[in-house]
Protein backbone atom coordinates (compact mmCIF):
# COMPACT_ATOMS: atom_id res chain seq x y z
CA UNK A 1 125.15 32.14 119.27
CA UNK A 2 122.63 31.73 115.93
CA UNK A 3 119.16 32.99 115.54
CA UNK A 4 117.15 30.07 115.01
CA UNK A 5 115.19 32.10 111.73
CA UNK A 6 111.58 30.61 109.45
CA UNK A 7 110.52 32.60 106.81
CA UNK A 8 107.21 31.17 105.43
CA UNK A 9 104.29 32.49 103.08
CA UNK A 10 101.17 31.86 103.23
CA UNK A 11 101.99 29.12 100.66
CA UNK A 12 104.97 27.38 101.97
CA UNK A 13 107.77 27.54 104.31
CA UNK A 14 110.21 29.98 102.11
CA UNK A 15 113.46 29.58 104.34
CA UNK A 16 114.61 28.16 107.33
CA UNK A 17 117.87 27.42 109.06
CA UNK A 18 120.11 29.50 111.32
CA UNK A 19 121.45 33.22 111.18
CA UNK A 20 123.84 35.46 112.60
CA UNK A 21 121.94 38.61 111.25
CA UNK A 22 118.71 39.28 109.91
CA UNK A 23 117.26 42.53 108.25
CA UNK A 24 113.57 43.54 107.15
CA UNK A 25 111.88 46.26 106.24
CA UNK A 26 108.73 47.22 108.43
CA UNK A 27 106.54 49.97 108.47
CA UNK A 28 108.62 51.61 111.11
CA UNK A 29 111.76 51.28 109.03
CA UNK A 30 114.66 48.81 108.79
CA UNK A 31 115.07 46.77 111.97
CA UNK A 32 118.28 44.49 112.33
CA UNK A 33 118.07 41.62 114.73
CA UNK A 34 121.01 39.45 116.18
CA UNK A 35 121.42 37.24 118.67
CA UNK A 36 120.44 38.90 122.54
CA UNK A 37 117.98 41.28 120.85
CA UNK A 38 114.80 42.29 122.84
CA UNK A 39 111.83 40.58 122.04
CA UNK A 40 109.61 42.17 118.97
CA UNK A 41 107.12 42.67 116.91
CA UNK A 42 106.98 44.38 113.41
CA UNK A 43 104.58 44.92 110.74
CA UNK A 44 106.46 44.16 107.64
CA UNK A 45 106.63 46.51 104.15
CA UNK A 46 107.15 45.35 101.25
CA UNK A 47 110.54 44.68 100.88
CA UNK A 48 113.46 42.89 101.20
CA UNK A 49 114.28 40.14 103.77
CA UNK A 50 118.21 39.84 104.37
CA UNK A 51 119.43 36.85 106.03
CA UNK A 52 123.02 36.72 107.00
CA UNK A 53 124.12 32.75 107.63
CA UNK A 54 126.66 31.76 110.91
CA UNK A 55 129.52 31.57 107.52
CA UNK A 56 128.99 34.52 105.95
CA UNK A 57 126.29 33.23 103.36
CA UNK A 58 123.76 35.93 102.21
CA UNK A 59 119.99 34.88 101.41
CA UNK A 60 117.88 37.83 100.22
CA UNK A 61 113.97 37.49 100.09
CA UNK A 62 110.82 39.46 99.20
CA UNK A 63 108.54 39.84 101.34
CA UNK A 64 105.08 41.94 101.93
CA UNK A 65 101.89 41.86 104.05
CA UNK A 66 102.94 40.07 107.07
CA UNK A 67 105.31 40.32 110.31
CA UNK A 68 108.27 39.80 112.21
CA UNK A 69 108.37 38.06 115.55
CA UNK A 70 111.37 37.60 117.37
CA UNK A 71 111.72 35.88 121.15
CA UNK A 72 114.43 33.76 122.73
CA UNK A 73 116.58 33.49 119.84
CA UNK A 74 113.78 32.14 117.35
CA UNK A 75 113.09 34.91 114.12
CA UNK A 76 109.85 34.02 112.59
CA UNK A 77 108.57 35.76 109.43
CA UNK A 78 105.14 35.49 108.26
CA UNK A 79 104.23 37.11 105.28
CA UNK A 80 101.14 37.33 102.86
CA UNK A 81 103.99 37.02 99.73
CA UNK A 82 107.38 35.77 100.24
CA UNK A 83 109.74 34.97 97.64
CA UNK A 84 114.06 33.88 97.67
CA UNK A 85 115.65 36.22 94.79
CA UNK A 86 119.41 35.29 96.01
């Protein structure tokens, strides 16, 4: 089962498309999210976003001022700044 995962800016949408894994850094420290995982919210930190694709594929991010929602399977990251470096 895939996360269904949007990571947009307060510019554009940055990334979307579906996940196995995804890792962020909030204020609390990392969190990891897969598929099954309680419902949350996060403040993000500046940091990177790590996205983990169903194949294997790795998209890394920047990302600051913003959150992390997750619920039902969807992932959505909003943040202030948000930027794909790989």
């Amino acid at each position: 089962m895939a996360l269904n995962v949007h990571l947009v800016s307060a510019e554009a949408e940055v990334w979307s498309g579906e996940a196995s894994l995804v890792v962020a850094k909030t204020v609390e420290g990392e969190i990891g999210i897969m598929a099954g995982h309680e419902p949350v919210l996060a403040i993000l930190a500046k940091g990177e976003v790590r996205i983990t694709e169903p194949d294997g594929t790795k998209i890394i991010a920047s990302a600051q001022d913003g959150f992390l929602s997750m619920e039902g399977g969807d992932v959505t990251i909003v943040a202030g700044n948000a930027a794909l470096i790989a």
